[in-house]
N, C-alpha and C. Protein backbone atom coordinates (compact mmCIF):
# COMPACT_ATOMS: atom_id res chain seq x y z
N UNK A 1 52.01 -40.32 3.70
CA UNK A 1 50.60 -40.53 4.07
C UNK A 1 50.30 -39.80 5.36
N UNK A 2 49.58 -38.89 5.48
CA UNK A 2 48.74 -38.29 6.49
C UNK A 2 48.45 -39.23 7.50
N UNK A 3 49.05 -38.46 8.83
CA UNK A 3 48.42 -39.10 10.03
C UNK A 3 47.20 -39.16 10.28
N UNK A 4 46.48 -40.55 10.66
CA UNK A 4 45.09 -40.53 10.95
C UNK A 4 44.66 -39.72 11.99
N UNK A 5 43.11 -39.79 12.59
CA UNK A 5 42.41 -39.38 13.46
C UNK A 5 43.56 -40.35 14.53
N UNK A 6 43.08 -39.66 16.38
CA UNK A 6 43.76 -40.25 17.04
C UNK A 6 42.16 -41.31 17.44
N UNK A 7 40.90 -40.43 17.69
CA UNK A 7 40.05 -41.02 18.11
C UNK A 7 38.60 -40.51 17.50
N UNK A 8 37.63 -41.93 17.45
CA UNK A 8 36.79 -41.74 16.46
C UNK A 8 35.25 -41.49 17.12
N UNK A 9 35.18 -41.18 18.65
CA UNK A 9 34.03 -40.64 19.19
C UNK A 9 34.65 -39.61 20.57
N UNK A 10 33.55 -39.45 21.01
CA UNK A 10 33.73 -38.97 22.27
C UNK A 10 33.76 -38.80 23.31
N UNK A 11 34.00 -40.30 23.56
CA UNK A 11 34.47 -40.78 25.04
C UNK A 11 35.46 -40.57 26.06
N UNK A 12 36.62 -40.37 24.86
CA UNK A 12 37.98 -40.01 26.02
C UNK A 12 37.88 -38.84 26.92
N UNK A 13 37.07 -37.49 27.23
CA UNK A 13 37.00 -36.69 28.15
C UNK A 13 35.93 -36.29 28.02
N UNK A 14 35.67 -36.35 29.81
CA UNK A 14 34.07 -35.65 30.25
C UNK A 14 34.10 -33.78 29.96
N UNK A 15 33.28 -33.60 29.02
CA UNK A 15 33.20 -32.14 28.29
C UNK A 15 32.57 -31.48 29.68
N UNK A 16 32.46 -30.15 29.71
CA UNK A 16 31.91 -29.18 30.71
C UNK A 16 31.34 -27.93 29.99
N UNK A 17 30.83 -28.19 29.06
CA UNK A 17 30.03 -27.08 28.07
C UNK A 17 28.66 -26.72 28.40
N UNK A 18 27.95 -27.42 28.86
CA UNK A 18 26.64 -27.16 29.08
C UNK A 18 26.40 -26.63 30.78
N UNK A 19 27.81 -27.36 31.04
CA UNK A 19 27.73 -27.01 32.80
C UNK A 19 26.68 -27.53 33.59
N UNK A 20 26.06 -28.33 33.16
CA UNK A 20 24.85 -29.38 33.55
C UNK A 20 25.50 -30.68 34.03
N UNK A 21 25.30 -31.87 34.63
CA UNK A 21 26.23 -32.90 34.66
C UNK A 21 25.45 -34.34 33.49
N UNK A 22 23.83 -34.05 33.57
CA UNK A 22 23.34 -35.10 32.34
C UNK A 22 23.28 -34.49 31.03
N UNK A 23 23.46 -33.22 31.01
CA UNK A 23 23.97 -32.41 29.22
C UNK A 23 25.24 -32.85 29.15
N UNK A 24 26.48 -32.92 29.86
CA UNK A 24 27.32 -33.33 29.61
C UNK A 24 28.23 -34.35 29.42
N UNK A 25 27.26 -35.09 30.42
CA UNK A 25 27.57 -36.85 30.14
C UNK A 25 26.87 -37.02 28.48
N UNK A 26 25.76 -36.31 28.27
CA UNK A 26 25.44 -36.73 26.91
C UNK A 26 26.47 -36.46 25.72
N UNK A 27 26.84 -34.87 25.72
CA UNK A 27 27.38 -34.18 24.82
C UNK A 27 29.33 -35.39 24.69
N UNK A 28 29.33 -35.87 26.01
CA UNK A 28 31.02 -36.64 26.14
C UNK A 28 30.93 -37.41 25.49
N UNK A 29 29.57 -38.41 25.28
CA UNK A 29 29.62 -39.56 24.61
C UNK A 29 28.62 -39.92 23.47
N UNK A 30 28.26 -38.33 23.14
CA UNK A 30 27.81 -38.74 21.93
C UNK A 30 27.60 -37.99 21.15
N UNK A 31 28.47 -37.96 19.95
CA UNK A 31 28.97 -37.48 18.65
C UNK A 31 27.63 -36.27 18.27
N UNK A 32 26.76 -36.75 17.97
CA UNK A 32 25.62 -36.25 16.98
C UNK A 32 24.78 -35.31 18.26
N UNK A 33 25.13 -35.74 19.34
CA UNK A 33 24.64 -34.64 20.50
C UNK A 33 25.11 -33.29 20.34
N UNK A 34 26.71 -33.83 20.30
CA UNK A 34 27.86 -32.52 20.26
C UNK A 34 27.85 -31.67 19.05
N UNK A 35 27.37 -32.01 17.74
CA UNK A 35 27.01 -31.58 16.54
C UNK A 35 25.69 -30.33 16.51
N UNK A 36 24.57 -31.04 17.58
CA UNK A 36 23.74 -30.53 17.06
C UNK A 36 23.85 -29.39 18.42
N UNK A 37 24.62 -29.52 19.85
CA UNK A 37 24.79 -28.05 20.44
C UNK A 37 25.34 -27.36 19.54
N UNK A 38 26.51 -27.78 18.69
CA UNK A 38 27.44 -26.84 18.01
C UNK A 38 26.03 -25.81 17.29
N UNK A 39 25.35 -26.38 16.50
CA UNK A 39 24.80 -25.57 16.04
C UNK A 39 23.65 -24.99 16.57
N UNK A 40 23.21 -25.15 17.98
CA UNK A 40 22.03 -24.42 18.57
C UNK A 40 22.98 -23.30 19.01
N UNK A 41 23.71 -23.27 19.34
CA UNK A 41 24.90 -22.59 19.72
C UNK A 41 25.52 -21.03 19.06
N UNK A 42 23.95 -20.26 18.77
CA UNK A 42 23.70 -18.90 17.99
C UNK A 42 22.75 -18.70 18.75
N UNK A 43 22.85 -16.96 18.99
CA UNK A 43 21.91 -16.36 19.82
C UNK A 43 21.52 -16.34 20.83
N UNK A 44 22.44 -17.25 21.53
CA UNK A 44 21.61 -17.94 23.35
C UNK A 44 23.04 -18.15 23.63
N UNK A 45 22.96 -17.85 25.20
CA UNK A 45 24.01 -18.28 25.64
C UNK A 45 24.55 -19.36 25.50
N UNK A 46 25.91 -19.91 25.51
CA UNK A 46 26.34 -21.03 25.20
C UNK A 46 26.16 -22.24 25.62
N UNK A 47 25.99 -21.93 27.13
CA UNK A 47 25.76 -23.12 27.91
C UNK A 47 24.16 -23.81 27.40
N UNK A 48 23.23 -22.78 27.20
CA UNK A 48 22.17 -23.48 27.40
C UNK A 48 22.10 -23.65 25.55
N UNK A 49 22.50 -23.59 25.04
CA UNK A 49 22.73 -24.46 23.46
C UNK A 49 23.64 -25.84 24.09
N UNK A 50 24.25 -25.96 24.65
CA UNK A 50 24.64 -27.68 24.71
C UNK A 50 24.14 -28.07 25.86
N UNK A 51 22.94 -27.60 26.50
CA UNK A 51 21.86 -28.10 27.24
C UNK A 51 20.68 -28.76 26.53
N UNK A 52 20.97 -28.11 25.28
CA UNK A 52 19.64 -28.35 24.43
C UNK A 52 19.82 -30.17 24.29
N UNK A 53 20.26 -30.40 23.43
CA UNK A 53 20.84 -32.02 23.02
C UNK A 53 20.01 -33.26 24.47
N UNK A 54 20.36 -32.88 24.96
CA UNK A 54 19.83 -33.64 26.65
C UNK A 54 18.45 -33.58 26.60
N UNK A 55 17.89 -32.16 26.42
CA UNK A 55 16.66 -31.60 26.96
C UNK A 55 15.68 -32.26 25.50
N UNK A 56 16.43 -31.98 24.53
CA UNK A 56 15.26 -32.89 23.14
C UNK A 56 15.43 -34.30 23.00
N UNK A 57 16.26 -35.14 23.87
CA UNK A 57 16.70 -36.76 23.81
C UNK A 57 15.29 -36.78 24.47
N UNK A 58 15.27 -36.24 25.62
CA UNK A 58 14.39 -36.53 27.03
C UNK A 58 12.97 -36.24 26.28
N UNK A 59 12.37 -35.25 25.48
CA UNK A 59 10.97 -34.93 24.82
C UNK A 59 10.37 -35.52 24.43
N UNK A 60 11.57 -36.22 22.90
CA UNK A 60 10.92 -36.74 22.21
C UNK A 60 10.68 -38.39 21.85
N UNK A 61 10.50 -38.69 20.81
CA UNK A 61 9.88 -40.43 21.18
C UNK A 61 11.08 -41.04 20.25
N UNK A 62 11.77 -41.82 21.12
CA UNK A 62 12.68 -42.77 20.46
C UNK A 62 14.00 -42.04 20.84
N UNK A 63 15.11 -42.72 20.23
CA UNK A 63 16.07 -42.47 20.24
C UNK A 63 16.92 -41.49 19.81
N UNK A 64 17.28 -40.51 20.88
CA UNK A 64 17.76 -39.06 20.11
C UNK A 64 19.12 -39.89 18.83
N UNK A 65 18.91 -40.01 17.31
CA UNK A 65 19.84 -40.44 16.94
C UNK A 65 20.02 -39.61 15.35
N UNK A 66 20.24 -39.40 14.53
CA UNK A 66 20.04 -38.57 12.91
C UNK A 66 18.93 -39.50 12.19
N UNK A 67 19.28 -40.80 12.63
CA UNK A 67 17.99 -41.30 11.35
C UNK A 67 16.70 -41.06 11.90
N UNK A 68 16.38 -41.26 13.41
CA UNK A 68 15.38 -40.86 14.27
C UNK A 68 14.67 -39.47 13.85
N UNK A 69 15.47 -38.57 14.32
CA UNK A 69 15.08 -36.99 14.24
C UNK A 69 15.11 -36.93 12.58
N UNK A 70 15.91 -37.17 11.84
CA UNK A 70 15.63 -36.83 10.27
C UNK A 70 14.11 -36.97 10.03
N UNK A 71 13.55 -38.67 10.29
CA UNK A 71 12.16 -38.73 10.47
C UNK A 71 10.97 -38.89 11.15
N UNK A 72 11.31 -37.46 12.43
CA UNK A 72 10.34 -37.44 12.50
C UNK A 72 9.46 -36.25 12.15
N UNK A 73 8.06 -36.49 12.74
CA UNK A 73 6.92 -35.43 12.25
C UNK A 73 6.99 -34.20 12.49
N UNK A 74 7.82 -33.49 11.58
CA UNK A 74 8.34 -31.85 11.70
C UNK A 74 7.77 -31.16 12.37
N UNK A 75 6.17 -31.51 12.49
CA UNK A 75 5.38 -30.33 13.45
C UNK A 75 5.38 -30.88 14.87
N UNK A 76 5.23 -32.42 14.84
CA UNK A 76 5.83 -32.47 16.20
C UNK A 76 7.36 -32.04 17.06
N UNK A 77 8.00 -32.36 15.64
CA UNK A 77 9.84 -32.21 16.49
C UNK A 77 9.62 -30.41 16.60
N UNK A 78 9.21 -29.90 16.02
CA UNK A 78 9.10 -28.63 16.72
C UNK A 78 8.56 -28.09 17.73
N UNK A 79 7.22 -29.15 18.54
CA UNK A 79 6.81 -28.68 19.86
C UNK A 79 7.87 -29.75 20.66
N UNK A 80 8.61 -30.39 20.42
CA UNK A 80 9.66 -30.83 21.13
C UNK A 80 10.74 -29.82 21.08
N UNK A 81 10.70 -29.23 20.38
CA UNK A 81 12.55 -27.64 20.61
C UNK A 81 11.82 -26.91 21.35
N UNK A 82 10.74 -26.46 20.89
CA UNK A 82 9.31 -25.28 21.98
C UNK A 82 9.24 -25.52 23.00
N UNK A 83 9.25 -26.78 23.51
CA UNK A 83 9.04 -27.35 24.80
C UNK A 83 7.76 -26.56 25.69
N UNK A 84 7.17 -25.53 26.61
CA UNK A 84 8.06 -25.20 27.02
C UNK A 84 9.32 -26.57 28.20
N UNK A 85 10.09 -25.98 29.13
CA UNK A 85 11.09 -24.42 28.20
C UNK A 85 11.47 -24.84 26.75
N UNK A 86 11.80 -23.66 25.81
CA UNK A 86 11.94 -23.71 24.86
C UNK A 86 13.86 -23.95 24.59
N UNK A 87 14.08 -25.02 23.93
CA UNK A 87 15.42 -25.61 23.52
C UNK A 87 16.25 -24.06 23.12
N UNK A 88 15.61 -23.29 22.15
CA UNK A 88 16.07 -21.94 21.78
C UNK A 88 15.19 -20.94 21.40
N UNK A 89 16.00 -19.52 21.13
CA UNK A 89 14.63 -18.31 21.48
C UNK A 89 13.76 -18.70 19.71
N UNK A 90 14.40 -18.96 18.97
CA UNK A 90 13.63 -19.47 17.50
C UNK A 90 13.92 -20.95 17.22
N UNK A 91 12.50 -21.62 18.08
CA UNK A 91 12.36 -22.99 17.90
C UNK A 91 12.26 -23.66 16.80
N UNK A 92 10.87 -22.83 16.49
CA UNK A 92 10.67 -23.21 14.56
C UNK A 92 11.72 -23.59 14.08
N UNK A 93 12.46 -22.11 14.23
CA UNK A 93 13.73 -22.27 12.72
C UNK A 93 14.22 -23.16 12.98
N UNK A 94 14.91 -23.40 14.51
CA UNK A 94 16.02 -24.52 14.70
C UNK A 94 15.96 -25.60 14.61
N UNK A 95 14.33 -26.23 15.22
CA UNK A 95 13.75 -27.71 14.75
C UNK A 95 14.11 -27.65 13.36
N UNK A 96 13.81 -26.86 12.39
CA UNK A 96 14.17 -27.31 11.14
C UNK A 96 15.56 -27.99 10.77
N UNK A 97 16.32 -26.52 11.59
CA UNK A 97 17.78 -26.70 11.45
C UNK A 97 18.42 -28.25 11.68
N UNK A 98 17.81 -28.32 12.81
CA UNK A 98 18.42 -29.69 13.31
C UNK A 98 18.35 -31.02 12.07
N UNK A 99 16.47 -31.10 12.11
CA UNK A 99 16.27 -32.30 11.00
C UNK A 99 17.00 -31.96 9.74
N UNK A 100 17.67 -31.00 9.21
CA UNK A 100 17.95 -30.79 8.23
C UNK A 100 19.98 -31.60 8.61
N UNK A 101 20.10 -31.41 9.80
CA UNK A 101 21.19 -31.64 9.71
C UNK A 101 21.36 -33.06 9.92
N UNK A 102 20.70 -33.53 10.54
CA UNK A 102 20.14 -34.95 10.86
C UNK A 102 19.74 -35.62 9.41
N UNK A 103 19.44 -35.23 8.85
CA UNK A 103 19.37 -35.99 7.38
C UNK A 103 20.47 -36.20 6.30
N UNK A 104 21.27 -35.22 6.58
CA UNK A 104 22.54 -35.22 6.09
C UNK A 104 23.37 -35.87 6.67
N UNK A 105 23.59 -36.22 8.06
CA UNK A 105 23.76 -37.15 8.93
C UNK A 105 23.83 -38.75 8.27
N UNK A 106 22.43 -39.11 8.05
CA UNK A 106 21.73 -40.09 7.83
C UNK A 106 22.00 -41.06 6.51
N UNK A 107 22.13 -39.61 5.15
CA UNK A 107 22.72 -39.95 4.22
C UNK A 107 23.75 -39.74 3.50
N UNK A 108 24.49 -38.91 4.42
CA UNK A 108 26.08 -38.76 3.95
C UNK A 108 27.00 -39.73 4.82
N UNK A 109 26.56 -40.21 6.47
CA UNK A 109 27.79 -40.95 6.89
C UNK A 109 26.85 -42.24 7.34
N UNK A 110 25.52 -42.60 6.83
CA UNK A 110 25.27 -43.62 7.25
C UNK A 110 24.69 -43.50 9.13
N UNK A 111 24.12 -42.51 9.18
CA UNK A 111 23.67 -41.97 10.37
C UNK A 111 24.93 -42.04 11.98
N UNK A 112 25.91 -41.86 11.22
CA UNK A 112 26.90 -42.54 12.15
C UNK A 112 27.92 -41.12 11.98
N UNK A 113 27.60 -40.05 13.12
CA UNK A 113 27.86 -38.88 13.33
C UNK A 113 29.36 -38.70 13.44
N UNK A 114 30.20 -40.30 14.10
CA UNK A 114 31.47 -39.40 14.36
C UNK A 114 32.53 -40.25 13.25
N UNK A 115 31.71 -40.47 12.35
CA UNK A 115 32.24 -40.81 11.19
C UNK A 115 32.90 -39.82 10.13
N UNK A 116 32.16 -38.35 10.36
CA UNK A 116 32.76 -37.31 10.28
C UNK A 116 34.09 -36.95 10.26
N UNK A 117 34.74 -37.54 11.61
CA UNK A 117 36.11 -37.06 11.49
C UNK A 117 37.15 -38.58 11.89
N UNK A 118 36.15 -40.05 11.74
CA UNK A 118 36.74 -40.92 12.00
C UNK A 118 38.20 -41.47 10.98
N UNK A 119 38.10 -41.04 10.01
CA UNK A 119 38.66 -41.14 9.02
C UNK A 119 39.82 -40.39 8.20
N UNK A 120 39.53 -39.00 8.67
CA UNK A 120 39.93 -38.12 8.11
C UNK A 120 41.91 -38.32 8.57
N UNK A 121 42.49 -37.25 6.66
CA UNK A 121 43.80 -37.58 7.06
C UNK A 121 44.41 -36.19 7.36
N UNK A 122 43.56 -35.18 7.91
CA UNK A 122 44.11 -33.92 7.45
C UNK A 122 43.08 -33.06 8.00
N UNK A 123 43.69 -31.76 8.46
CA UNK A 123 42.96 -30.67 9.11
C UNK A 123 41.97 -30.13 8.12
N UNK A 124 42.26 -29.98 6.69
CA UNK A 124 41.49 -29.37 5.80
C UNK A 124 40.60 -30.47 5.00
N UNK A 125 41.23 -32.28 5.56
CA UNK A 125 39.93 -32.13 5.23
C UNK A 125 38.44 -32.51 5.92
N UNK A 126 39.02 -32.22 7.71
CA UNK A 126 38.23 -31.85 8.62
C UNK A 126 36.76 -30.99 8.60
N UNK A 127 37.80 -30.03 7.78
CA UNK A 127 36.89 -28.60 8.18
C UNK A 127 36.44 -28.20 7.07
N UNK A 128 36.60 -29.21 5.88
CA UNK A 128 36.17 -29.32 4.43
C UNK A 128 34.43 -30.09 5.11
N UNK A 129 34.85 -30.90 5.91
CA UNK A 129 33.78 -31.89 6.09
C UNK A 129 32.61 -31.14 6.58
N UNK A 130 32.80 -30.27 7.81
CA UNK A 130 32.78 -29.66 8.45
C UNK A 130 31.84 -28.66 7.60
N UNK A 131 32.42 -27.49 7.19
CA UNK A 131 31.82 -26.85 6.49
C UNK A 131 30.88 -27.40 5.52
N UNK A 132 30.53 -28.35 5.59
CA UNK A 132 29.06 -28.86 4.02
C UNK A 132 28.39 -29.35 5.15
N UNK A 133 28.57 -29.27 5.96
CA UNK A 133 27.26 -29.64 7.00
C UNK A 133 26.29 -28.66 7.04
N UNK A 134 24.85 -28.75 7.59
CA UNK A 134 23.62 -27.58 7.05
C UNK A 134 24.01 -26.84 8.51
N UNK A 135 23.91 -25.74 8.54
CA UNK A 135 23.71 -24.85 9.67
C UNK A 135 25.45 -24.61 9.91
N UNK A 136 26.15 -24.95 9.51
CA UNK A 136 27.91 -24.71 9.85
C UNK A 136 28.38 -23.62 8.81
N UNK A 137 28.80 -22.88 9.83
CA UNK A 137 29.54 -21.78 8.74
C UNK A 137 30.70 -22.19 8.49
N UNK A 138 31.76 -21.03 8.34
CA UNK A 138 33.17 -21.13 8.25
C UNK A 138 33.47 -20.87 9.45
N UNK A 139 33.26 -20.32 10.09
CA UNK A 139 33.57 -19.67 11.59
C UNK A 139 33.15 -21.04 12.66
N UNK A 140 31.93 -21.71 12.63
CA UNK A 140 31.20 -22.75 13.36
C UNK A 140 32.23 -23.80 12.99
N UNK A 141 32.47 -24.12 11.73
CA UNK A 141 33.53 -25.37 11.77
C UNK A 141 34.76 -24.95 12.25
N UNK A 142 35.32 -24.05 11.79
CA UNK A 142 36.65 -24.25 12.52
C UNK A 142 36.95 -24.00 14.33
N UNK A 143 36.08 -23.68 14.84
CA UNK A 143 35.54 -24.11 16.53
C UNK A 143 35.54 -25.68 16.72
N UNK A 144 34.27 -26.06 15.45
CA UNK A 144 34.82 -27.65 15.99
C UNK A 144 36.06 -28.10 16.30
N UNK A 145 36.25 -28.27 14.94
CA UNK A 145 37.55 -28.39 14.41
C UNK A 145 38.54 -28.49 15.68
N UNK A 146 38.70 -26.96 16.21
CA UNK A 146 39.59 -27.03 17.17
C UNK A 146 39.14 -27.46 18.79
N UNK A 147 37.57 -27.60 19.05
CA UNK A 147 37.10 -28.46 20.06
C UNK A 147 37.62 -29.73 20.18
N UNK A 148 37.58 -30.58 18.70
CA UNK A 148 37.39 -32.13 18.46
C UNK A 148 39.48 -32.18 18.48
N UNK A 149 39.89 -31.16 18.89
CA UNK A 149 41.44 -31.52 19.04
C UNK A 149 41.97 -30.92 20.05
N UNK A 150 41.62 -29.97 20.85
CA UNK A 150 41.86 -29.34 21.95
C UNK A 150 41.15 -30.22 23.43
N UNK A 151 39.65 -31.06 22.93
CA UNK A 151 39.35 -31.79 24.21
C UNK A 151 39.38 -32.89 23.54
N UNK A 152 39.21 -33.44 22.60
CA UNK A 152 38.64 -35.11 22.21
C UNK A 152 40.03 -35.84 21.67
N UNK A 153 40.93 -34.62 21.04
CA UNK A 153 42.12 -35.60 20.81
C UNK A 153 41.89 -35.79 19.51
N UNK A 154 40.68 -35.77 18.57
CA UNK A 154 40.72 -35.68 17.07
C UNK A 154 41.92 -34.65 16.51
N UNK A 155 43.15 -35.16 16.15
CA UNK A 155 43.95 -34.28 15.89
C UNK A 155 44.62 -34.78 14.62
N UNK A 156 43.92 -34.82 13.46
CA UNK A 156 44.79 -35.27 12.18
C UNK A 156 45.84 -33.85 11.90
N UNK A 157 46.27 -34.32 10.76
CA UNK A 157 47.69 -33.53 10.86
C UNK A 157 47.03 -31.97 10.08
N UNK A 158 47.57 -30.88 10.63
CA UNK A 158 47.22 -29.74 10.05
C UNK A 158 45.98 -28.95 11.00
N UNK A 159 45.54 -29.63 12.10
CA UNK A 159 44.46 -29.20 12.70
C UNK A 159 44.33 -27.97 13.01
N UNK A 160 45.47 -27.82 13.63
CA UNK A 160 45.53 -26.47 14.34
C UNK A 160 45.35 -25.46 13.12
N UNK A 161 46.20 -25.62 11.93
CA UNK A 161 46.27 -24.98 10.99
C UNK A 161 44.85 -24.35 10.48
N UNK A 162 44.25 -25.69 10.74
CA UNK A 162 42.67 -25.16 9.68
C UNK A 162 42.23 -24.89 10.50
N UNK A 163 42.09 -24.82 12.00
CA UNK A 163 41.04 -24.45 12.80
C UNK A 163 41.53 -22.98 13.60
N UNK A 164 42.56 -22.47 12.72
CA UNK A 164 43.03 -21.10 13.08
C UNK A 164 41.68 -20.05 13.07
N UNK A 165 41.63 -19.06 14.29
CA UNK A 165 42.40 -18.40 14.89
C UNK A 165 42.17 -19.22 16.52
N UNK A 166 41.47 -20.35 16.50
CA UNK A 166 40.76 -20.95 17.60
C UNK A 166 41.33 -22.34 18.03
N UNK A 167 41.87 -22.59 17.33
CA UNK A 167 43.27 -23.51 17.37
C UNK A 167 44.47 -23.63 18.81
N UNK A 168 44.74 -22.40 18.67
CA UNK A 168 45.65 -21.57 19.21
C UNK A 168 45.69 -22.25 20.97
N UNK A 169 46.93 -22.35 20.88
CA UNK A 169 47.10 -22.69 22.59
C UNK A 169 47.39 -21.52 23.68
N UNK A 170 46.18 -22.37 24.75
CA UNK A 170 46.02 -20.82 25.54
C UNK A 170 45.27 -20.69 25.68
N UNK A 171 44.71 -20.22 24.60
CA UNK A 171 43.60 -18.94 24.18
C UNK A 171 42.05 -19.41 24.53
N UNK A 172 41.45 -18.66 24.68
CA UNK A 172 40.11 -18.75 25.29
C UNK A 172 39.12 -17.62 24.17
N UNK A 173 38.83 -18.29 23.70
CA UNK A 173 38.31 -17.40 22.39
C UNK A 173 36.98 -18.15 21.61
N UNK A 174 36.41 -19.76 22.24
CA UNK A 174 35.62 -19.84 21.72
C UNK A 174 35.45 -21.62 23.03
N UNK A 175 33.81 -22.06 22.69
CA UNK A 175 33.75 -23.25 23.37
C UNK A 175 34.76 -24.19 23.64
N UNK A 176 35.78 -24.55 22.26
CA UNK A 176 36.50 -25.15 22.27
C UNK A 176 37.48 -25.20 23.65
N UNK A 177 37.51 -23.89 24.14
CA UNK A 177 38.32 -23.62 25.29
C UNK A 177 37.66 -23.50 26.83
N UNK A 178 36.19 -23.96 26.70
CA UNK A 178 35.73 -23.74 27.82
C UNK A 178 35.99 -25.63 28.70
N UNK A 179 36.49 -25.45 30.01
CA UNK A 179 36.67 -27.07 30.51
C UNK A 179 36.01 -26.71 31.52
N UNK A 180 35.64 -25.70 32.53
CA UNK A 180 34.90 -25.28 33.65
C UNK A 180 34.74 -24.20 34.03
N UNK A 181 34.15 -23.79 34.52
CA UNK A 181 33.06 -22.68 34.98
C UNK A 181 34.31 -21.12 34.39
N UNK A 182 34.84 -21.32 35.72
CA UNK A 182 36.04 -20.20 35.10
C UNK A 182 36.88 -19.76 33.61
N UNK A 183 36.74 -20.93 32.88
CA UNK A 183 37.33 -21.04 31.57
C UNK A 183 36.03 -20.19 30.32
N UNK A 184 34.26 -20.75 30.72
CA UNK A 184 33.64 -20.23 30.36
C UNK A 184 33.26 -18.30 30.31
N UNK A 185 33.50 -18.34 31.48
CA UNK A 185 34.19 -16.46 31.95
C UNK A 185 34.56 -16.06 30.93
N UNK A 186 35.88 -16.77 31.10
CA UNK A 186 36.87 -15.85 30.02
C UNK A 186 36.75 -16.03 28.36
N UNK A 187 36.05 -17.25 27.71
CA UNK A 187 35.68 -16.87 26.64
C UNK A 187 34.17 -15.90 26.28
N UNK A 188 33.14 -15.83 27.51
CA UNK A 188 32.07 -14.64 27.24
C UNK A 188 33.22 -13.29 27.51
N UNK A 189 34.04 -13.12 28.28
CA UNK A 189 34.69 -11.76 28.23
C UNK A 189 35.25 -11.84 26.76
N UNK A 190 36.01 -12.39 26.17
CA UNK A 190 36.26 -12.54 24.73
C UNK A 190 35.46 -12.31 24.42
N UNK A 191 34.37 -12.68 23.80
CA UNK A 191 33.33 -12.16 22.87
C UNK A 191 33.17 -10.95 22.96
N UNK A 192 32.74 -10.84 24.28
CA UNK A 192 32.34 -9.08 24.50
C UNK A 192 32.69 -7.93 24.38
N UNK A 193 34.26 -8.32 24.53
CA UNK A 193 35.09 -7.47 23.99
C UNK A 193 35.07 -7.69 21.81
N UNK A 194 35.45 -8.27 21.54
CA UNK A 194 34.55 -8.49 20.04
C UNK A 194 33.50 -8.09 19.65
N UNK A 195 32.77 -8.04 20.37
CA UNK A 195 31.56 -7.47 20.35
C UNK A 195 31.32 -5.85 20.16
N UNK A 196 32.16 -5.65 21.25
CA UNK A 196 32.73 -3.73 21.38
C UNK A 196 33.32 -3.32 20.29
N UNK A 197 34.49 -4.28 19.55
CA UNK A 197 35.37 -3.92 18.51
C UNK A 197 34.36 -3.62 17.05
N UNK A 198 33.40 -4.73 17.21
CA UNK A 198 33.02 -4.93 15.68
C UNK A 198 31.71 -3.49 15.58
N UNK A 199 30.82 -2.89 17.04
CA UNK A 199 30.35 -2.22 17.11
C UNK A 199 31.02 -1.09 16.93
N UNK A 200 32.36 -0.70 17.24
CA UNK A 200 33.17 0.58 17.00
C UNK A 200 33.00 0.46 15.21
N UNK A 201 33.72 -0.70 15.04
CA UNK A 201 33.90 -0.68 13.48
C UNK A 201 32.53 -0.06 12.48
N UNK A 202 31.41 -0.45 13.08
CA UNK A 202 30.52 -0.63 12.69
C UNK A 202 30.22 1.41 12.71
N UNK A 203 30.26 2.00 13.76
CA UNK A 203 29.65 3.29 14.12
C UNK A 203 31.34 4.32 13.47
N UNK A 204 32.23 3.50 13.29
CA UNK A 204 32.93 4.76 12.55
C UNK A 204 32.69 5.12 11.42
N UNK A 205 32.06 4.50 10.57
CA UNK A 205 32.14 4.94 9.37
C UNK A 205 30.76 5.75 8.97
N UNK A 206 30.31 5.37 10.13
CA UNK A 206 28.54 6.71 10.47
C UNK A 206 28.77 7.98 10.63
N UNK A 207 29.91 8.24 11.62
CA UNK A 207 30.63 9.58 12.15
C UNK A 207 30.84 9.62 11.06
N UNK A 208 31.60 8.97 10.51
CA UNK A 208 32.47 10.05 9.29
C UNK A 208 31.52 10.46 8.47
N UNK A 209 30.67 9.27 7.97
CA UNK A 209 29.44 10.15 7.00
C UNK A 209 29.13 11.45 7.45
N UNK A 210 28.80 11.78 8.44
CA UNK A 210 27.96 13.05 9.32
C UNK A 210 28.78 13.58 9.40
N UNK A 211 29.69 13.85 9.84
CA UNK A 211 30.85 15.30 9.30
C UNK A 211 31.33 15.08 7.97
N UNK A 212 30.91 14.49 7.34
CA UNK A 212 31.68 14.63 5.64
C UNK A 212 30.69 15.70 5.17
């Protein structure tokens, strides 16, 4: 039998992702906060995607929670992401994003976000979970994945495995690895350098067209 979860929210360590100190008291202790930076967490710098979570609790009316945001009035929860300031550079889309994920929330775990991985006996089927969430890729879950075991201690058996290449001890290659200011550095230098690689990749095969 598969070793369980070690822990079923996110209390045991104060996160440093947003680099804010009330984004991050939020994002430490609460599951469906940390879900929904994960996924503002495209196109904008990183920090200010798990700033967001704080900044739409504070907007809007009631309790930032999945059954809350699932229903509320779409055209309002969207001048709540718009703010100004605006939660992200495409509010529209993302208000959607969110309630969409918030409803799945609502009626897949019973609006009870860190139910997600409270249970689970196994890395794959973490990031099984993981991946059927709305807005999560393959790439976005296995970051969790290795966030929710690198800071929170969610470490069923196989974690590292499924949350490869970000897993990895050491390495600074994605949020999962950011704990303070300096740690954040070195995963934007990661990217950027990724960034350079996938743009080379991208412009060699242009050259070659043009001298072929």
């Amino acid at each position: 039998m598969g070793r369980r979860t070690e822990v079923t929210s996110t209390r045991s360590r104060k996160l440093c992702l947003a680099q804010q100190p009330d984004a991050d008291e939020m994002l430490s202790r609460d599951p469906f906060a940390l879900l929904v930076g994960m996924l503002l967490d495209q196109q904008i710098p990183m920090e200010r995607a798990f700033a967001g979570p704080v900044a739409i609790s504070k907007r809007m009316i009631g309790p930032f929670d999945p059954a809350t945001v699932a229903h509320y009035d779409p055209d309002a929860f969207v001048e709540v992401v718009a703010g100004p300031p605006a939660v992200h550079r495409f509010p529209t889309a993302m208000a959607a994003r969110i309630q969409t994920l918030a409803k799945h929330l609502d009626e897949q775990y019973g609006g009870n976000a860190s139910a997600l991985w409270s249970d689970v006996k196994s890395g794959d089927d973490l990031l099984a979970r993981l991946s059927a969430l709305p807005g999560f890729g393959a790439q976005k879950a296995k970051i969790f994945v290795a966030l929710l075991g690198k800071q929170l201690k969610v470490r069923p058996r196989g974690w590292r495995e499924a949350s490869e290449p970000y897993g990895e001890d050491g390495a600074f290659k994605s949020v999962a690895d950011v704990i303070d200011v300096a740690s954040l550095v070195r995963v934007r230098q990661f990217k950027q350098e990724q960034q350079v690689v996938r743009q080379r990749v991208v412009a060699r095969p242009l050259r070659q067209t043009r001298n072929g």
